[in-house]
Protein backbone atom coordinates (compact mmCIF):
# COMPACT_ATOMS: atom_id res chain seq x y z
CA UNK A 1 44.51 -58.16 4.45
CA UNK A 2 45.29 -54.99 6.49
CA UNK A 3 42.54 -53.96 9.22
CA UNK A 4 43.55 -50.33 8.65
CA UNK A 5 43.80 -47.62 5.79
CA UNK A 6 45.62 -44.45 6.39
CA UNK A 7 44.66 -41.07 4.31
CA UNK A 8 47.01 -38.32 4.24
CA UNK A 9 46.88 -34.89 2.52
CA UNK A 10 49.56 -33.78 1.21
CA UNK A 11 50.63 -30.69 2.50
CA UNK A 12 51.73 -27.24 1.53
CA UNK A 13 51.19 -28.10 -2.53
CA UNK A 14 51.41 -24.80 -4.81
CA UNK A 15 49.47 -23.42 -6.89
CA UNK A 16 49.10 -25.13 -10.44
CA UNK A 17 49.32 -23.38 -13.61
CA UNK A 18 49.44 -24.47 -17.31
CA UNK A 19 52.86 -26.60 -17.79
CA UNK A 20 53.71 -27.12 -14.53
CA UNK A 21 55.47 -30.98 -13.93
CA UNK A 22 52.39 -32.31 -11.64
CA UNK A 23 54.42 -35.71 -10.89
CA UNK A 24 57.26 -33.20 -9.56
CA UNK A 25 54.79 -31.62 -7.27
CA UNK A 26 53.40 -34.70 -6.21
CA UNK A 27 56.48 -36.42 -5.22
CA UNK A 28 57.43 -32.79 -3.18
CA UNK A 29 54.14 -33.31 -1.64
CA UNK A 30 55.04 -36.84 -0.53
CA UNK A 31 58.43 -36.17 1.35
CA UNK A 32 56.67 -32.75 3.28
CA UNK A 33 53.88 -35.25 4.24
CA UNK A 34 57.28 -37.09 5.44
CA UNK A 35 56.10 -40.33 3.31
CA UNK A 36 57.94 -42.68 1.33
CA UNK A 37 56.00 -44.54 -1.89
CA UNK A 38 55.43 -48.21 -1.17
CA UNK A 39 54.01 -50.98 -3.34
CA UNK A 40 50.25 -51.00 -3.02
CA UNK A 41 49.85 -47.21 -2.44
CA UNK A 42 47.24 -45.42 -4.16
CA UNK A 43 47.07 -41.37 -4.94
CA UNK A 44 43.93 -39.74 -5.16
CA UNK A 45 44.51 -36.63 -7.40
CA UNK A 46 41.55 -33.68 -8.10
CA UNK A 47 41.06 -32.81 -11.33
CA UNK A 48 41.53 -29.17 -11.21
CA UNK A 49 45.08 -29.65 -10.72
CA UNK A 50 45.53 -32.10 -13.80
CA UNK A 51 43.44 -29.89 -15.53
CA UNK A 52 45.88 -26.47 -14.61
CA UNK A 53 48.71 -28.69 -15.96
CA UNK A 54 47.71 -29.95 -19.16
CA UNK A 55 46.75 -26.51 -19.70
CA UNK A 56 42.62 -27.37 -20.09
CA UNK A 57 41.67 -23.63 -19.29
CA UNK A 58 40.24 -21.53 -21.11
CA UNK A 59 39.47 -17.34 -21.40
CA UNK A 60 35.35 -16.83 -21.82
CA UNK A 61 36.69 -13.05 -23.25
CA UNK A 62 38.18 -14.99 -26.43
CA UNK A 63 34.95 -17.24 -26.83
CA UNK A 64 32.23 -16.65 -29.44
CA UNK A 65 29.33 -18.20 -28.36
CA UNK A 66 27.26 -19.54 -31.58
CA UNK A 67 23.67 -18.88 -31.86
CA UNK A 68 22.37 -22.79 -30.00
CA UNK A 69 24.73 -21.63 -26.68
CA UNK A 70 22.98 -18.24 -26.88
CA UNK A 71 19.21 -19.70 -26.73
CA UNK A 72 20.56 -22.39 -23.96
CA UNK A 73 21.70 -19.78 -22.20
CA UNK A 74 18.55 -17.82 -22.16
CA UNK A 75 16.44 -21.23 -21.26
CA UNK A 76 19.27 -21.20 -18.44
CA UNK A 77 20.15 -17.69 -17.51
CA UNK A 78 23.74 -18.75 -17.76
CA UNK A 79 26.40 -17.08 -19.68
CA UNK A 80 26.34 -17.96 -23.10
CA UNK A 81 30.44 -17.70 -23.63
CA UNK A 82 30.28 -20.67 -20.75
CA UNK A 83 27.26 -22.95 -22.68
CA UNK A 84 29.34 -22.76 -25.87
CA UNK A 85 32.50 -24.03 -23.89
CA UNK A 86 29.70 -26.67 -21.86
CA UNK A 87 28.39 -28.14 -25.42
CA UNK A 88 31.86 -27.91 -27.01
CA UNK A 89 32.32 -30.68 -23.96
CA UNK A 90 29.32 -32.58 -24.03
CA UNK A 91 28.03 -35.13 -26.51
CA UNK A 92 24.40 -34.60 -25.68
CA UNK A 93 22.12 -32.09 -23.93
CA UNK A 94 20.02 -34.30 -21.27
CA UNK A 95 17.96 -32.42 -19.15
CA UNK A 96 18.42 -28.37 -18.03
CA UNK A 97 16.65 -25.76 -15.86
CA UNK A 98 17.35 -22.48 -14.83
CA UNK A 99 21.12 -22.21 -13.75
CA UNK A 100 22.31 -25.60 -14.80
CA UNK A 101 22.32 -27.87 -18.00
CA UNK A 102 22.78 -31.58 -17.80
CA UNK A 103 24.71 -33.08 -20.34
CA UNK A 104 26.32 -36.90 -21.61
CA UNK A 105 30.15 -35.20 -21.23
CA UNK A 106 32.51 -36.40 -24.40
CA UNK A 107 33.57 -38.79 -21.61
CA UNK A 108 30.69 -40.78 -21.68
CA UNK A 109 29.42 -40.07 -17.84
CA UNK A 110 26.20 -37.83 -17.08
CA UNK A 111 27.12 -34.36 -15.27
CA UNK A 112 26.57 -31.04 -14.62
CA UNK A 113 28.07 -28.48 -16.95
CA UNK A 114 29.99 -30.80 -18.63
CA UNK A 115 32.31 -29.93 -16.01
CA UNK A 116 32.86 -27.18 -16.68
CA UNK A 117 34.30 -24.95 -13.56
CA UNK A 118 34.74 -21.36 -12.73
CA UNK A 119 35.82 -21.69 -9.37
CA UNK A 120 39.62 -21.73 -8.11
CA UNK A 121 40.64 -21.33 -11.50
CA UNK A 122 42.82 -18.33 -12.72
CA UNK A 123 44.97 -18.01 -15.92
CA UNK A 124 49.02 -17.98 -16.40
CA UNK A 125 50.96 -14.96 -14.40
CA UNK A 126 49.92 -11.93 -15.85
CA UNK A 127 47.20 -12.87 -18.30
CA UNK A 128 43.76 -11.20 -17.49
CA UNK A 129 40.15 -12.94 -17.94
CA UNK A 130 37.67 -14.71 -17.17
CA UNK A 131 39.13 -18.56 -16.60
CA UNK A 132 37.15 -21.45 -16.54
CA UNK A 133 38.88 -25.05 -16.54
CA UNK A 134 37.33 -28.17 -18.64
CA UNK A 135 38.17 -31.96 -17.32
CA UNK A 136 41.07 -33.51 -18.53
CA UNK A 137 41.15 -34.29 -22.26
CA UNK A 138 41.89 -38.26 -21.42
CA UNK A 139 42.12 -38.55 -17.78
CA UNK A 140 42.63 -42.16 -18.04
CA UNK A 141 46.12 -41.22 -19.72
CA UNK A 142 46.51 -38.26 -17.19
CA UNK A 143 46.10 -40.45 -14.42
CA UNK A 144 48.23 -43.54 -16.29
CA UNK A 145 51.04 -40.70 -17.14
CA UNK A 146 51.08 -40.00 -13.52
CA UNK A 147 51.13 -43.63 -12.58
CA UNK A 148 54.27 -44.52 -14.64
CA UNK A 149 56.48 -41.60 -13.79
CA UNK A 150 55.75 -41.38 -10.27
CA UNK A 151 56.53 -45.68 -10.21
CA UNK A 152 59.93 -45.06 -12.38
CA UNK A 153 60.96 -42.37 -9.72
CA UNK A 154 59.77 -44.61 -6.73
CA UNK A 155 60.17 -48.07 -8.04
CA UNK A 156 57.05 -48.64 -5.90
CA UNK A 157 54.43 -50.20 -7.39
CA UNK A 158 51.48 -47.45 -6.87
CA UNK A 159 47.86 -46.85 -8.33
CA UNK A 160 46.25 -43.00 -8.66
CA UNK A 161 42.81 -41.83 -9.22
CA UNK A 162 42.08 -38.80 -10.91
CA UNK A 163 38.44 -37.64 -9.76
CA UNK A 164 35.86 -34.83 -9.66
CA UNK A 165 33.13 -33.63 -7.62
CA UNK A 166 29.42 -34.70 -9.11
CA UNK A 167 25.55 -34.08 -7.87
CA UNK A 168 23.31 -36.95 -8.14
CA UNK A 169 20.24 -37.91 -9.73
CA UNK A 170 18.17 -38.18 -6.24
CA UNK A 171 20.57 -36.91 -3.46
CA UNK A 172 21.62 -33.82 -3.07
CA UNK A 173 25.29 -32.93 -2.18
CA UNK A 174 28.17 -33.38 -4.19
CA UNK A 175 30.35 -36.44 -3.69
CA UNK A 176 34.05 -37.07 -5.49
CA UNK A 177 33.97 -39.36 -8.02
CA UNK A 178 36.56 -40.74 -10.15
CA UNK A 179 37.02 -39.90 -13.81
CA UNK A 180 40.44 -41.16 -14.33
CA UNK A 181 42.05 -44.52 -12.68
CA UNK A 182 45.52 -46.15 -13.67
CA UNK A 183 47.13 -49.24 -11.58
CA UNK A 184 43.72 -49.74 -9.70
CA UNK A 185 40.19 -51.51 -9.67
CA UNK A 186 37.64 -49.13 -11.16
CA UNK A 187 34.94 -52.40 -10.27
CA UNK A 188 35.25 -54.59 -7.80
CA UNK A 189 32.87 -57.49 -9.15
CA UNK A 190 31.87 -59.84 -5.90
CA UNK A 191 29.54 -62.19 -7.97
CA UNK A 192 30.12 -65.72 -6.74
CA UNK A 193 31.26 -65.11 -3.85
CA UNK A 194 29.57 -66.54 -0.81
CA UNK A 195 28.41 -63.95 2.20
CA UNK A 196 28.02 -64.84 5.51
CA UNK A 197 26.54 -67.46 5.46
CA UNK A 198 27.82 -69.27 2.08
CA UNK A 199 25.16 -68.07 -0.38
CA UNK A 200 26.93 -66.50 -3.41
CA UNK A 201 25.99 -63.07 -4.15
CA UNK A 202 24.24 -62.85 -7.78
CA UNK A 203 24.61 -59.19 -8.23
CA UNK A 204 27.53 -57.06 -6.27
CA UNK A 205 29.66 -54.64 -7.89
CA UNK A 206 31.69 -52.45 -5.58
CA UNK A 207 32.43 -49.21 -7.46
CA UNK A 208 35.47 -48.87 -5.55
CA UNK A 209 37.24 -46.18 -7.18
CA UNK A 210 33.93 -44.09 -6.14
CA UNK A 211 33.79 -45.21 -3.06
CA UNK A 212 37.87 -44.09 -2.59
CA UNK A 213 37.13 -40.84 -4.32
CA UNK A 214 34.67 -39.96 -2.22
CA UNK A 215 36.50 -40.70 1.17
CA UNK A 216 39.70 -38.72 -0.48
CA UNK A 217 36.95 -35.58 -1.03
CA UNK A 218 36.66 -35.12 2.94
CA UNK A 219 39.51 -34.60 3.05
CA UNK A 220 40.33 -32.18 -0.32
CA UNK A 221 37.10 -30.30 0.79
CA UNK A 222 35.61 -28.12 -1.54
CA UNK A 223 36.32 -24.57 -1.34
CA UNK A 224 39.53 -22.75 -0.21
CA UNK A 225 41.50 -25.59 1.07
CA UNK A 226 44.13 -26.16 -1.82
CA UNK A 227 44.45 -29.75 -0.77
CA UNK A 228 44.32 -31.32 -3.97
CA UNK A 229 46.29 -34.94 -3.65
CA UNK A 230 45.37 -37.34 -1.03
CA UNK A 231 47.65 -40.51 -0.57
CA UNK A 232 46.38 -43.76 0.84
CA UNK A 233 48.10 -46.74 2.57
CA UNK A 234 46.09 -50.26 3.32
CA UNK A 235 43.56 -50.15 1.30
CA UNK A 236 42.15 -54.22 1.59
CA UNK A 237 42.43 -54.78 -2.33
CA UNK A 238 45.40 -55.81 -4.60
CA UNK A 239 45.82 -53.66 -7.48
CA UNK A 240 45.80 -54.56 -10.89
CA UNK A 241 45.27 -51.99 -14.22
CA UNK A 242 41.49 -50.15 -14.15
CA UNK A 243 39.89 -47.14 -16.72
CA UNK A 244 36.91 -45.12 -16.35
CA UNK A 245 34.91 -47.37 -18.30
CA UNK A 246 34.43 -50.23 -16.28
CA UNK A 247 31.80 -48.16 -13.90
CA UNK A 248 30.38 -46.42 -16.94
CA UNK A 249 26.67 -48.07 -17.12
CA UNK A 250 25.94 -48.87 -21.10
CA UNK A 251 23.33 -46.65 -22.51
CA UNK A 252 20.79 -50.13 -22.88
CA UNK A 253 21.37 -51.37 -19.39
CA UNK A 254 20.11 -47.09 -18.18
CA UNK A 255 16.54 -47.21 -16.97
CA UNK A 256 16.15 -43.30 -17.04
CA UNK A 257 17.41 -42.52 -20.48
């Protein structure tokens, strides 16, 4: 096991717009950083720029908000054009106040906005609007995708994380978070295992693509940095296949809904 893990940004990445070959960009990314894949590597990727690529934007000017996103909105004082795109994403409204709605997103995690994003977001060359991006459709397959064509270019055996930046329930901040894993453990499940002093431990789960996602965040940052892919070398865990649904809690094992 290694006693130290390395993050590096990738530098100088472009801008990302619908269509663009993210794996291409990626692998650019790698040899400016003046890295070479190895097995065990993982890549941390934000979800705005998977998002840009699949082409998960869309114009508020061409939406029609229907007459539930109009009386959210006024509940909310948001714009109703960006509800009807929030409960287009969402399975269920869970909790809202002025400003921002709470919702179960089509995903199956609890968020803000379904999100839902307005920032650092504009539309193809030349087309005027008013962009917002939604997450990635699957980003279990984005993130997979990813995985197997930046491994067939490589031949390294690699993991990547696709993630996003989420409040909490009881802290404020934001924190990364992932939403998409491929070649990686989502859960690291420590039950059985003895601690110090040879007691097994009855109830440890490590959400360690979380706990990644947020250490790749300090670096990203969150405003005008345009450092959107983060790769990591040493990380103390083999890797073996992951999804999003392994830190999803099941609705009957949720105390607070």
């Amino acid at each position: 096991m290694t006693s130290q893990m390395i993050l590096t940004a990738l530098p100088g990445f472009p801008l990302v717009f619908p269509g663009n070959d993210l794996a291409v960009l990626i692998l650019k990314g790698v040899e400016r950083a003046g890295l070479t894949l190895q097995d065990g590597d993982l890549l941390v990727v934000t979800q705005k720029v998977v998002s840009k690529a699949e082409g998960r934007l869309i114009n508020l000017m061409e939406v029609d908000p229907s007459s539930e996103a109009i009386r959210l909105a006024e509940e909310t004082d948001k714009d109703p054009r960006l509800v009807e795109v929030i409960l287009n994403e969402s399975r269920q409204v869970l909790r809202k106040r002025n400003g921002i709605i709470i919702v179960e997103h089509r995903l199956g995690f609890v968020c803000a906005n379904a999100g839902v994003d307005h920032s650092n977001v504009q539309g193809e060359v030349g087309q005027q609007g008013e962009w917002v991006t939604m997450l990635p459709q699957n980003p279990d397959a984005s993130a997979q995708m990813l995985c197997e064509r930046l491994q067939d270019a490589t031949g390294a055996e690699i993991g990547v994380i696709i993630i996003d930046s989420h409040g909490r329930a009881w802290r404020l901040g934001t924190v990364g978070i992932a939403i998409g894993v491929a070649g990686f453990p989502a859960l690291l499940d420590l039950r059985g295992r003895p601690d110090l002093f040879g007691d097994p431990l009855m109830t440890t789960q490590v959400g360690l693509a979380d706990e990644v996602a947020a250490a790749a965040s300090i670096l990203m940052g969150q405003a005008d940095e345009g450092i959107p892919v983060i790769h990591i070398r040493g990380l103390p865990y083999t890797l073996r296949e992951g999804t999003l649904d392994e830190i999803l809690r099941p609705k009957e094992l949720d105390l607070f809904r």
